[in-house]
N, C-alpha and C. Protein backbone atom coordinates (compact mmCIF):
# COMPACT_ATOMS: atom_id res chain seq x y z
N UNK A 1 -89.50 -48.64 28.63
CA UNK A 1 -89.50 -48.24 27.24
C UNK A 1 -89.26 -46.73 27.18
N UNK A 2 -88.42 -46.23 25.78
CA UNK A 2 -88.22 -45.11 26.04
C UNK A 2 -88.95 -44.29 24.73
N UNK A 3 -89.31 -42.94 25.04
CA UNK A 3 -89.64 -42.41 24.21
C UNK A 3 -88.39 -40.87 23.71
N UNK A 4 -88.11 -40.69 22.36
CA UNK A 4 -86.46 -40.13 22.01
C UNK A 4 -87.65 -38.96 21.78
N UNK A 5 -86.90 -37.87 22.20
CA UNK A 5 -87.41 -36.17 21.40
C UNK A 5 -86.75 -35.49 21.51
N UNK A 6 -86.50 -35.03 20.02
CA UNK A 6 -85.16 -34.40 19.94
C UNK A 6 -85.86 -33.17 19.39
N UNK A 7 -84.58 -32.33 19.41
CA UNK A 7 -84.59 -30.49 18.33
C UNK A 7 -85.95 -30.06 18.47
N UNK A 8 -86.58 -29.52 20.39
CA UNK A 8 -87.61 -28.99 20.69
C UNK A 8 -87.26 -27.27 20.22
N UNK A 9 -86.57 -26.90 20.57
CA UNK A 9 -86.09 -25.45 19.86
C UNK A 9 -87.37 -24.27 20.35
N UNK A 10 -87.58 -24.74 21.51
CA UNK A 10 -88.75 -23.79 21.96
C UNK A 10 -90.59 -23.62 21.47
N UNK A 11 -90.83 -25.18 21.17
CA UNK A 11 -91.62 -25.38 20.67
C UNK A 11 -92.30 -25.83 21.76
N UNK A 12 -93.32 -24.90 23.19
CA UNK A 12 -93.78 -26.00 24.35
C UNK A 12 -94.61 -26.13 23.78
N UNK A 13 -95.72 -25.69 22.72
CA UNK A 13 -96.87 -26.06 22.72
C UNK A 13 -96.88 -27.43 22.02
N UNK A 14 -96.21 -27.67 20.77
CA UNK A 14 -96.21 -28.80 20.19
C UNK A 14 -95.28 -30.04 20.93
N UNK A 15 -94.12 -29.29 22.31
CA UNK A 15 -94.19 -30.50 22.96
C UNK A 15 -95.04 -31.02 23.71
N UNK A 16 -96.10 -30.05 24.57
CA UNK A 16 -96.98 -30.74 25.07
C UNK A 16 -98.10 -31.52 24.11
N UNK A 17 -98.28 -31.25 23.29
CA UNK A 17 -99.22 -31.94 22.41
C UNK A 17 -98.57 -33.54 22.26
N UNK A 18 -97.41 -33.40 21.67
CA UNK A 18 -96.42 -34.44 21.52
C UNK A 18 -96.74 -35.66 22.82
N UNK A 19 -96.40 -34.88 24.03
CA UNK A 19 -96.67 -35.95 25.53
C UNK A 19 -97.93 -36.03 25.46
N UNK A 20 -98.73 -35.80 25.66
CA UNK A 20 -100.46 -35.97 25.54
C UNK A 20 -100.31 -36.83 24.76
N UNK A 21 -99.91 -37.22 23.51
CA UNK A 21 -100.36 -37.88 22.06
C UNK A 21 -99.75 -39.02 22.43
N UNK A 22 -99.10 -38.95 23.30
CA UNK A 22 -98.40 -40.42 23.96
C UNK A 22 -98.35 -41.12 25.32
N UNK A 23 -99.78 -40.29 25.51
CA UNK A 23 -100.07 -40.88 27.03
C UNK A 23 -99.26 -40.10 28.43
N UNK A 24 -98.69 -38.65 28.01
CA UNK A 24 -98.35 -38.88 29.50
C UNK A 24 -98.90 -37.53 29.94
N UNK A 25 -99.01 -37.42 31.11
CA UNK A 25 -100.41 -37.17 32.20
C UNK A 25 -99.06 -35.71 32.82
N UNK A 26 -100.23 -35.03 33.67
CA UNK A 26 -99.80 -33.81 33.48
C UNK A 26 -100.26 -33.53 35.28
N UNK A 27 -99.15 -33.40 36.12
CA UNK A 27 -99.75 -33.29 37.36
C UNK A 27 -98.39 -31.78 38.05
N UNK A 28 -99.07 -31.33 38.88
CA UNK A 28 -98.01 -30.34 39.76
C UNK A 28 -96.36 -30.26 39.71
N UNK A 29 -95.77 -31.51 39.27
CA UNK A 29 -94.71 -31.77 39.23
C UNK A 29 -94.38 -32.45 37.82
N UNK A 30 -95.34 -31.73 36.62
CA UNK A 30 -94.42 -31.52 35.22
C UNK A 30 -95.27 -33.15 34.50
N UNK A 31 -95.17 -33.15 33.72
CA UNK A 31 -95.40 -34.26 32.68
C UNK A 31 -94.82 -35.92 33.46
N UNK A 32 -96.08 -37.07 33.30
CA UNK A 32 -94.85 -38.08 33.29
C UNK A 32 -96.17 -39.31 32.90
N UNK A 33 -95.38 -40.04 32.58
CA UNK A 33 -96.17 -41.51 31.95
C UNK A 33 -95.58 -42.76 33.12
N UNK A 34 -96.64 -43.85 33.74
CA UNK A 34 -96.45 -44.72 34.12
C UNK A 34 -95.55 -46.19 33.56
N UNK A 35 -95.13 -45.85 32.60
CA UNK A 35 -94.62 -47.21 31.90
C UNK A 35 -93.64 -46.68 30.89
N UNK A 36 -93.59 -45.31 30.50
CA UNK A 36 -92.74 -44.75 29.77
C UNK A 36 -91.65 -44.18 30.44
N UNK A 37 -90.47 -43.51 29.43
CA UNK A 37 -89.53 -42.55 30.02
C UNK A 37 -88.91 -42.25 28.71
N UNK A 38 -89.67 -40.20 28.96
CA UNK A 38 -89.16 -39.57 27.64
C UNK A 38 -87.19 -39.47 27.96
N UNK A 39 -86.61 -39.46 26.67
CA UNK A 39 -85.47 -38.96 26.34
C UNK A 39 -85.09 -37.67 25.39
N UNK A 40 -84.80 -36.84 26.40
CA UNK A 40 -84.34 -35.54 25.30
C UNK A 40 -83.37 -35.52 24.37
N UNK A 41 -83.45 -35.37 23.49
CA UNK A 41 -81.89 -35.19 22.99
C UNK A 41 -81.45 -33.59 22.69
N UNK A 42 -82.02 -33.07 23.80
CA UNK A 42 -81.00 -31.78 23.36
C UNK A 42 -81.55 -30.95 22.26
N UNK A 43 -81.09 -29.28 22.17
CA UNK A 43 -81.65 -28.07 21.68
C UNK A 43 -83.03 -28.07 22.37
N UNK A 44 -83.08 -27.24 22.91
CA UNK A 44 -84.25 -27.29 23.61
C UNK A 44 -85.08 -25.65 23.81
N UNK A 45 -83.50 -24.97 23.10
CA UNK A 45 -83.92 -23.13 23.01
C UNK A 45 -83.27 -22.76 21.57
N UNK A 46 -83.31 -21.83 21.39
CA UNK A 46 -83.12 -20.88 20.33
C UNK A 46 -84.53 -21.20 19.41
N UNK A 47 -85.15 -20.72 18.52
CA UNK A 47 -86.18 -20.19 17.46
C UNK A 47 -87.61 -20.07 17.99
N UNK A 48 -88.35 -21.13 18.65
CA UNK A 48 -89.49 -21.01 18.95
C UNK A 48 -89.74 -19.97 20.12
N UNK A 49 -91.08 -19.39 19.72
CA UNK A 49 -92.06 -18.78 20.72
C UNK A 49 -91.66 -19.25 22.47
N UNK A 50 -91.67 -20.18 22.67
CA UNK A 50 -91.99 -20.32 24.12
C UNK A 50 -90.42 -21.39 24.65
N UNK A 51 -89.61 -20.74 24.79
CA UNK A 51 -88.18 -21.24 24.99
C UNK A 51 -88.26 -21.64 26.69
N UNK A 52 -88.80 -20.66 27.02
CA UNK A 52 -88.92 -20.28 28.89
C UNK A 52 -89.43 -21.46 29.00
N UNK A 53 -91.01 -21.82 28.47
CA UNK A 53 -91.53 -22.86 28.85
C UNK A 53 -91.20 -24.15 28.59
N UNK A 54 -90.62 -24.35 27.32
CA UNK A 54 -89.94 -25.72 27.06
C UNK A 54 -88.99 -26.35 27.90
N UNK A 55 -87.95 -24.97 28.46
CA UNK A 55 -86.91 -25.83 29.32
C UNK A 55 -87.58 -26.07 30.16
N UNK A 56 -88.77 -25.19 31.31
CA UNK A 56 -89.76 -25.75 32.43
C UNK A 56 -90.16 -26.90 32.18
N UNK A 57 -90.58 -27.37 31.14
CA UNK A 57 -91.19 -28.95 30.59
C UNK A 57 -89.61 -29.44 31.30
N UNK A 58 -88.80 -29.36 29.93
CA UNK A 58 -87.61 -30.68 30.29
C UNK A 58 -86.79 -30.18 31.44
N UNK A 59 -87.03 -29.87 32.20
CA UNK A 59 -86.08 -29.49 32.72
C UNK A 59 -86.88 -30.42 34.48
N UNK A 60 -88.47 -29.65 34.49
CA UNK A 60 -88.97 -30.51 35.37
C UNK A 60 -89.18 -32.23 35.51
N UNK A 61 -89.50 -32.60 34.17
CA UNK A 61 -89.55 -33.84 33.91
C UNK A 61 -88.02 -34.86 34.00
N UNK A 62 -87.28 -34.01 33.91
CA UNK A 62 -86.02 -34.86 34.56
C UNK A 62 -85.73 -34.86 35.78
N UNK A 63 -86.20 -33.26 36.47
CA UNK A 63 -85.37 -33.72 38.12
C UNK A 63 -86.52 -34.63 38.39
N UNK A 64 -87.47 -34.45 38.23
CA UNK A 64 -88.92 -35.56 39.20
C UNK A 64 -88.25 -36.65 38.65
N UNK A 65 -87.28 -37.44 37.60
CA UNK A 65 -87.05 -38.71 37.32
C UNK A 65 -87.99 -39.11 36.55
N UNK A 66 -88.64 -38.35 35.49
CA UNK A 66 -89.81 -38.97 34.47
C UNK A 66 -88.79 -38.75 32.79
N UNK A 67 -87.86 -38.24 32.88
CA UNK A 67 -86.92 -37.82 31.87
C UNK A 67 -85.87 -38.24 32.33
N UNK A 68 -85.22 -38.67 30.76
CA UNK A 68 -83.29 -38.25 31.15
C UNK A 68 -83.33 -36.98 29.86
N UNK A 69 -82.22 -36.45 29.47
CA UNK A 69 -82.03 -35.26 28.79
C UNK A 69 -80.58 -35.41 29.08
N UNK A 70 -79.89 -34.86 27.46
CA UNK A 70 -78.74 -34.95 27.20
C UNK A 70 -78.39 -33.36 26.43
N UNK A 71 -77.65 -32.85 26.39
CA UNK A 71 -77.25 -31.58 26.14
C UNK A 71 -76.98 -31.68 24.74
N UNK A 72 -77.83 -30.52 23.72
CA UNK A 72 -77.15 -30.04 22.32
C UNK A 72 -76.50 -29.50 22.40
N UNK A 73 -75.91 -29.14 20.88
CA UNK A 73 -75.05 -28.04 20.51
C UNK A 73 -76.01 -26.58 21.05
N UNK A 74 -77.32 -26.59 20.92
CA UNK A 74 -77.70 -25.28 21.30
C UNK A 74 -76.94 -25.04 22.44
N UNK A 75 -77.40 -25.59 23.70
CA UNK A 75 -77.05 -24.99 24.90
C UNK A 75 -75.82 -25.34 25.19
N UNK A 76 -75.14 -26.17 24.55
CA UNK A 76 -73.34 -25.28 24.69
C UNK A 76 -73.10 -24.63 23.89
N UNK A 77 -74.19 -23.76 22.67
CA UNK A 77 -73.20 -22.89 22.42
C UNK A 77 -73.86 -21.19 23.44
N UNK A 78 -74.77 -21.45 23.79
CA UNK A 78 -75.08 -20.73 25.06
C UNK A 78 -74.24 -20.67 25.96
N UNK A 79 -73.68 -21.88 26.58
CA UNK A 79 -73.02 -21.26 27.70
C UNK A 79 -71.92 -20.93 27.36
N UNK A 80 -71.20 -21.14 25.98
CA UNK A 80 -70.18 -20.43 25.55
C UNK A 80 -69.95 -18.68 25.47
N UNK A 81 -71.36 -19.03 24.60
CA UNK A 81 -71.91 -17.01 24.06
C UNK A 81 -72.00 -16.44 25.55
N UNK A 82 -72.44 -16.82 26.70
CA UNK A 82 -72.71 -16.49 27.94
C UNK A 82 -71.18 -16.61 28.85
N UNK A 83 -70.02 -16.98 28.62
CA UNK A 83 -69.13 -17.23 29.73
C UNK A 83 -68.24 -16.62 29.17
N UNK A 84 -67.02 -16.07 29.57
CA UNK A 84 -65.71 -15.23 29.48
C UNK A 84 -64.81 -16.35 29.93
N UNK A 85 -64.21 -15.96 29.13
CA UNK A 85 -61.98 -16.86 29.15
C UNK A 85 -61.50 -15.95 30.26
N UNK A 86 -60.52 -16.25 30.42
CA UNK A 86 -59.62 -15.66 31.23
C UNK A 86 -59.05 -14.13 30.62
N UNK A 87 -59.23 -13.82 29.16
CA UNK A 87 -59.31 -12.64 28.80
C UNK A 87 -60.14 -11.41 28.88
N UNK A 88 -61.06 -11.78 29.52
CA UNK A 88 -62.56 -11.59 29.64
C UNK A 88 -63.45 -11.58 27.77
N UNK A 89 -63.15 -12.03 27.40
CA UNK A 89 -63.63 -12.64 25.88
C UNK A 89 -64.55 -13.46 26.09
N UNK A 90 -65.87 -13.08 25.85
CA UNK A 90 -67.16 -14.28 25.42
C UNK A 90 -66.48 -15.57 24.81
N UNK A 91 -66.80 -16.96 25.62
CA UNK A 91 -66.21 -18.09 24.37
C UNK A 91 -66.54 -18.13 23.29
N UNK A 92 -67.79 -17.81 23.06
CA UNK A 92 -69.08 -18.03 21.73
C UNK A 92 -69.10 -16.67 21.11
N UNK A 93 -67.37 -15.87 19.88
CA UNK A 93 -68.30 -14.75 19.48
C UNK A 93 -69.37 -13.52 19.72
N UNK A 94 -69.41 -12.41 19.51
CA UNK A 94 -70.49 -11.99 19.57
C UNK A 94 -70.81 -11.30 18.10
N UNK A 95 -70.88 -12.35 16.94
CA UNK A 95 -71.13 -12.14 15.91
C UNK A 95 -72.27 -12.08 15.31
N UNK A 96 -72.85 -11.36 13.98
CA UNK A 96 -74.26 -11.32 13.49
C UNK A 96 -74.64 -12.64 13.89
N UNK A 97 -74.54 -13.61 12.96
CA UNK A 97 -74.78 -14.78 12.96
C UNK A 97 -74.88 -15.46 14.64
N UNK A 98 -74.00 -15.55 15.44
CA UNK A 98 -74.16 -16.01 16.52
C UNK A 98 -75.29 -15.56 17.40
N UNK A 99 -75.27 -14.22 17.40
CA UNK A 99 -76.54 -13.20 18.13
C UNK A 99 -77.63 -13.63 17.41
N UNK A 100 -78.00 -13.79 16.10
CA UNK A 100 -79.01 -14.16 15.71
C UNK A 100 -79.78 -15.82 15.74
N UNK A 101 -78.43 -16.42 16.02
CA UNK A 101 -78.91 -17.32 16.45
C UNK A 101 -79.56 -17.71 17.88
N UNK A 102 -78.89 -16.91 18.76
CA UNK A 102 -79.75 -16.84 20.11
C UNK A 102 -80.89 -15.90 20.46
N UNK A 103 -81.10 -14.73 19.37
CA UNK A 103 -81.66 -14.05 19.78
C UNK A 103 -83.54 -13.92 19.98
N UNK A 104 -83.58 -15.31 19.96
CA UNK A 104 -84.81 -15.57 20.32
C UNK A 104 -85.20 -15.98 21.85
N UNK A 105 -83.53 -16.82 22.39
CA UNK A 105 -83.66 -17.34 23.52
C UNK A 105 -83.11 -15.84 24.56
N UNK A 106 -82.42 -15.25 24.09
CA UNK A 106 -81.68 -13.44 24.78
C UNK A 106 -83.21 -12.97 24.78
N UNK A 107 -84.00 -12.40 23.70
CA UNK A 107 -85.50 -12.12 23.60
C UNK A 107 -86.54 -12.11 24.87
N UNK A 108 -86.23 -13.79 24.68
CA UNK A 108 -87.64 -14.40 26.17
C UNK A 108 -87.44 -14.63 27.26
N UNK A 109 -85.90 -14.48 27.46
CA UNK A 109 -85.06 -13.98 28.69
C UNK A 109 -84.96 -12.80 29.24
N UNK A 110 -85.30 -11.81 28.47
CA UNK A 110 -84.64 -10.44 28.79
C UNK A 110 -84.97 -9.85 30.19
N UNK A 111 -86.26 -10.44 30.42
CA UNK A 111 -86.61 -9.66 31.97
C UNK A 111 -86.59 -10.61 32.73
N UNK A 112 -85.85 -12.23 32.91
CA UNK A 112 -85.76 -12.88 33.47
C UNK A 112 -84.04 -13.80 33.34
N UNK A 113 -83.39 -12.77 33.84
CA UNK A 113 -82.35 -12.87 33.97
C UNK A 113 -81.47 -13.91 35.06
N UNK A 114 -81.76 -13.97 36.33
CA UNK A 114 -81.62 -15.11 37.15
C UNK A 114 -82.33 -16.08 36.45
N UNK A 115 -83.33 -16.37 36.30
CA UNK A 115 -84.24 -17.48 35.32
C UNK A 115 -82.84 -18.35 34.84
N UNK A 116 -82.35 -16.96 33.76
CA UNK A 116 -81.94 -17.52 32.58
C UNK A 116 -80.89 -18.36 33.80
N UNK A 117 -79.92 -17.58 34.07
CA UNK A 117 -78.91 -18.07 34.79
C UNK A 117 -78.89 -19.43 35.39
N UNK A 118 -80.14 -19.50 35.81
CA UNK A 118 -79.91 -20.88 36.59
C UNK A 118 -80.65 -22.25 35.72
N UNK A 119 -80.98 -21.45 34.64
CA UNK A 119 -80.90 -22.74 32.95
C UNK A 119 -79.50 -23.14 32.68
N UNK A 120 -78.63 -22.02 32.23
CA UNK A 120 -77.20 -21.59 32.05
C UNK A 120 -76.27 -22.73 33.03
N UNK A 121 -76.85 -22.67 34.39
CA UNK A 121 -76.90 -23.97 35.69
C UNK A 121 -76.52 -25.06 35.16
N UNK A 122 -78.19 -25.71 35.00
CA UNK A 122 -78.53 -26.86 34.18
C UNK A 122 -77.79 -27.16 33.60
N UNK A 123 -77.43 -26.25 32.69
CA UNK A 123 -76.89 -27.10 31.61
C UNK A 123 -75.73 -27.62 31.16
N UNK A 124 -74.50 -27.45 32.45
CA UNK A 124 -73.52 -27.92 32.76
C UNK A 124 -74.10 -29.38 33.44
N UNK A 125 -74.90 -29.33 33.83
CA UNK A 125 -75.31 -30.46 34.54
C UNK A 125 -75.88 -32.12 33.19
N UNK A 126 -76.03 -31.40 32.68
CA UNK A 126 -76.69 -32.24 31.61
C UNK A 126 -75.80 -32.78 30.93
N UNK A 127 -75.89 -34.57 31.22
CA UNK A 127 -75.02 -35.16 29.92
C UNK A 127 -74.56 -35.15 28.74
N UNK A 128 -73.33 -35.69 27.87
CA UNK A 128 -73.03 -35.39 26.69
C UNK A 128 -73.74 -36.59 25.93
N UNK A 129 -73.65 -38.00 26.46
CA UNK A 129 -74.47 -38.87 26.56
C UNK A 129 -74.68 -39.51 26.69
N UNK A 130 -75.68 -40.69 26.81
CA UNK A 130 -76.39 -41.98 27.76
C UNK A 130 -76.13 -42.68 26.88
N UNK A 131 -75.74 -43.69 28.19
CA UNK A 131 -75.72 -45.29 27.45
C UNK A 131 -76.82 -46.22 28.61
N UNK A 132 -77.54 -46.46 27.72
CA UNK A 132 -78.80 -47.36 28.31
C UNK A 132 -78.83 -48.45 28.51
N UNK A 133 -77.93 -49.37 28.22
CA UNK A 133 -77.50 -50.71 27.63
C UNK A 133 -78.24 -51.37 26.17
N UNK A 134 -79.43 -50.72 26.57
CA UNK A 134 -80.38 -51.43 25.16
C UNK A 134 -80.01 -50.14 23.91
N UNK A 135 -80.19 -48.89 24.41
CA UNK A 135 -79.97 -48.10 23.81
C UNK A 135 -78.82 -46.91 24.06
N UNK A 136 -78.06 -46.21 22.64
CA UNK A 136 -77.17 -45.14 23.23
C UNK A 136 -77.83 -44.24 22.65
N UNK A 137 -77.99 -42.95 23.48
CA UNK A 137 -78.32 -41.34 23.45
C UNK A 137 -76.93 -40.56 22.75
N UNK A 138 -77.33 -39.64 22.32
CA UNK A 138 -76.12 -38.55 22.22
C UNK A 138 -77.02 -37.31 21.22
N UNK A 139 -76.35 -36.23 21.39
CA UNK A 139 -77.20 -35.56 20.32
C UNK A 139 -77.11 -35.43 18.80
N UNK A 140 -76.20 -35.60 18.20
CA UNK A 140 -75.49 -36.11 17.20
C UNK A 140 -75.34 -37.39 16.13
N UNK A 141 -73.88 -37.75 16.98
CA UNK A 141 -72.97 -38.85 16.57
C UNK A 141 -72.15 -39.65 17.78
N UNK A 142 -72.47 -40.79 17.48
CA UNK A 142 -71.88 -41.40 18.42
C UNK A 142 -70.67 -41.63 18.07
N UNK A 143 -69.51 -41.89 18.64
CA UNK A 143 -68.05 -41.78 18.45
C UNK A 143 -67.42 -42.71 19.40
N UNK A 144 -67.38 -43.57 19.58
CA UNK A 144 -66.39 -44.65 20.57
C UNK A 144 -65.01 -43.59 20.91
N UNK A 145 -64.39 -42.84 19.58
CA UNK A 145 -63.08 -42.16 20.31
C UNK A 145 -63.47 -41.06 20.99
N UNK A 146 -64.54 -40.07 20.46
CA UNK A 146 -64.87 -39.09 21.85
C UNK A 146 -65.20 -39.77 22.89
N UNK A 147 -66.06 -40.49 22.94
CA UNK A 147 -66.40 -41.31 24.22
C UNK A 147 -65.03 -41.49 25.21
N UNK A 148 -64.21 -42.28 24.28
CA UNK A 148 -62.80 -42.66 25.13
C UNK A 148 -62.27 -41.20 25.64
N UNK A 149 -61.97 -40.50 24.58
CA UNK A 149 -61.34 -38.81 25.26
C UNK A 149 -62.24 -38.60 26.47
N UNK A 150 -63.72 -38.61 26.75
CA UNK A 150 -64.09 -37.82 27.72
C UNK A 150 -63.73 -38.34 28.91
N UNK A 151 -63.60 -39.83 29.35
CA UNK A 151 -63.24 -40.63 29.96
C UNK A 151 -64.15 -40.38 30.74
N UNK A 152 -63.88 -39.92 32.38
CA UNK A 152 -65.30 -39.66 33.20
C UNK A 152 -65.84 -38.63 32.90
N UNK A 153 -65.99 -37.83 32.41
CA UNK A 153 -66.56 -36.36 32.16
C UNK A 153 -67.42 -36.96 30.82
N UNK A 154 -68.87 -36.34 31.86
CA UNK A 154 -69.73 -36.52 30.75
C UNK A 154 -70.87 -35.42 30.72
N UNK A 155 -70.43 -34.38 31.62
CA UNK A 155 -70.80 -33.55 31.67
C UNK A 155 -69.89 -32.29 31.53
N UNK A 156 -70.09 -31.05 30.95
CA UNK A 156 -69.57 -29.80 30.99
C UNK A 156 -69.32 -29.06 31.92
N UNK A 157 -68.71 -29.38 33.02
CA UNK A 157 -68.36 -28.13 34.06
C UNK A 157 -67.71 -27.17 33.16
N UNK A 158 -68.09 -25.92 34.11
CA UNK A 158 -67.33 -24.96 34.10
C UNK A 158 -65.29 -24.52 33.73
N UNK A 159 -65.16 -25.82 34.35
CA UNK A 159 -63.41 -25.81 33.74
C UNK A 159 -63.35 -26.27 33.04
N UNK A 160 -64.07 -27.27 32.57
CA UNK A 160 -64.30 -28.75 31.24
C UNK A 160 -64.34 -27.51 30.03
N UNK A 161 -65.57 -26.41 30.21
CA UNK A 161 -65.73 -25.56 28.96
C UNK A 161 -65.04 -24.91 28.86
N UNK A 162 -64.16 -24.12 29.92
CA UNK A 162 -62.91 -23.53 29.09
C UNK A 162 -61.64 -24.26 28.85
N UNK A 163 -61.77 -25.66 28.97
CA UNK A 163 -60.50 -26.01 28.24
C UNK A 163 -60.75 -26.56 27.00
N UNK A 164 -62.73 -26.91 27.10
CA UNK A 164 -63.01 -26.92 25.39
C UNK A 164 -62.36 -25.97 24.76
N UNK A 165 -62.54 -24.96 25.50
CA UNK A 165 -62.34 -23.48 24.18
C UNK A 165 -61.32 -22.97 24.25
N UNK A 166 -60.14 -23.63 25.03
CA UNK A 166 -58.57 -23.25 24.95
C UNK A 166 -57.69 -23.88 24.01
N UNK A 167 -58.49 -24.52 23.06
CA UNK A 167 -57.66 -25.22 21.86
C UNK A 167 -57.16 -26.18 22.28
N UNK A 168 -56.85 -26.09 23.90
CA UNK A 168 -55.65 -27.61 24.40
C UNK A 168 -56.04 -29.13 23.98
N UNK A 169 -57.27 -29.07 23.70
CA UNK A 169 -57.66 -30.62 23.29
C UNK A 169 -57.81 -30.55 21.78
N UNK A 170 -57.06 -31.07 21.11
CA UNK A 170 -56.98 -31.10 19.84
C UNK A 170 -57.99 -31.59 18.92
N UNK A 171 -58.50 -32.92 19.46
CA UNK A 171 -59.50 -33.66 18.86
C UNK A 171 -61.00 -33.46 19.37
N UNK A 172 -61.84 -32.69 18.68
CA UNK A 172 -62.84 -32.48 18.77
C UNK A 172 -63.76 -32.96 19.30
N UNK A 173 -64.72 -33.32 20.29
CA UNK A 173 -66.25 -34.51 20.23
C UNK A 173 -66.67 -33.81 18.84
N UNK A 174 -66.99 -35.01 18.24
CA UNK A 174 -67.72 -35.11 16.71
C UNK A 174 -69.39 -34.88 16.68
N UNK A 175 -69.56 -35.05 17.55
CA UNK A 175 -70.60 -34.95 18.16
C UNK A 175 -71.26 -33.44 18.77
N UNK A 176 -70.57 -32.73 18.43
CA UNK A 176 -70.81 -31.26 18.51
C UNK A 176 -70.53 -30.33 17.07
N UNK A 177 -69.92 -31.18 16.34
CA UNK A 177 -69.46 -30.89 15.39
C UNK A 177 -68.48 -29.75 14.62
N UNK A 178 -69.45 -28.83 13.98
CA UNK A 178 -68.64 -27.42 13.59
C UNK A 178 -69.29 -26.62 14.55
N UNK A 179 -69.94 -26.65 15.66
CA UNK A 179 -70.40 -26.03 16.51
C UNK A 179 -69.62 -25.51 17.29
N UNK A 180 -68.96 -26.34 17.64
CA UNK A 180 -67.81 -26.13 18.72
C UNK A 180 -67.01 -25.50 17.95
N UNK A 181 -66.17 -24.53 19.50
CA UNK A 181 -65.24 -23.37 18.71
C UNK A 181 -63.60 -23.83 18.96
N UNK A 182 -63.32 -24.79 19.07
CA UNK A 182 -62.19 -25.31 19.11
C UNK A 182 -61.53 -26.31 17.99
């Protein structure tokens, strides 16, 4: 059985409250329930207080295999705001609006810079989204034609995101929506 939690946005305290309130137990190696399995859906930084600690939650609870977790629009538009084109051009702007939107997760990063980096990691690693058989994940919208476009890629490498942001793919994942800068 699965349990869905979505748009944590740096909220660890009320996610741990959240796992407690649903039975799952808290040992050296991160949160996990005997009969359950949480599902992230993604945003997991920008606004709240404790960003650092939230991804430590999801981030541990998936490699131990007590989580799956699927990637928002937050953290691709992080690794956008965070990566250079071949122009050396940020993908993600460095506009009011954009900066202010991260500047909670830039904030609780600032003196933990490798930290951040190897979140930044992650999060190429993290699906666009699960199909469970009983159930489908995504953070969004599900789309049978993005699905078909991604074909095996269901994750964001590093070349995957700059050909997001090279315009070459015309048709959007819908599922990222106006987020995406392509």
């Amino acid at each position: 059985m699965y349990d869905i939690i979505g748009d944590i946005h740096g909220h660890a305290d009320q996610l741990e409250k959240l796992l407690r309130e649903m039975g799952y137990k808290k040992n050296g190696r991160g949160y996990f329930h005997t009969e359950r399995t949480a599902v992230f859906v993604g945003d997991f930084i920008d606004r709240g207080p404790k960003i650092r600690e939230t991804l430590k939650i999801v981030r541990d609870m998936t490699e131990n295999g007590k989580a799956l977790a699927v990637m928002g629009n937050h953290e691709y538009n992080a690794m956008c705001y965070n990566t250079k084109n071949e122009k050396g051009e940020y993908l993600r702007k460095r506009s009011d609006n954009n900066i202010n939107q991260h500047s909670a997760t830039i904030e609780q990063f600032g003196n933990y810079e490798s930290e951040w980096k190897s979140y930044l990691e992650w999060f190429h690693t993290l699906p666009l989204y699960l199909d469970l058989n009983e159930i489908r994940i995504v953070h969004a919208c599900w789309d049978n034609d993005n699905i078909e476009i991604l074909g095996n890629r269901n994750t964001i490498s590093p070349d995957f995101l700059q050909e997001l942001n090279s315009k070459s793919i015309v048709k959007v994942l819908h599922y990222f929506g106006q987020q995406m800068n392509v």
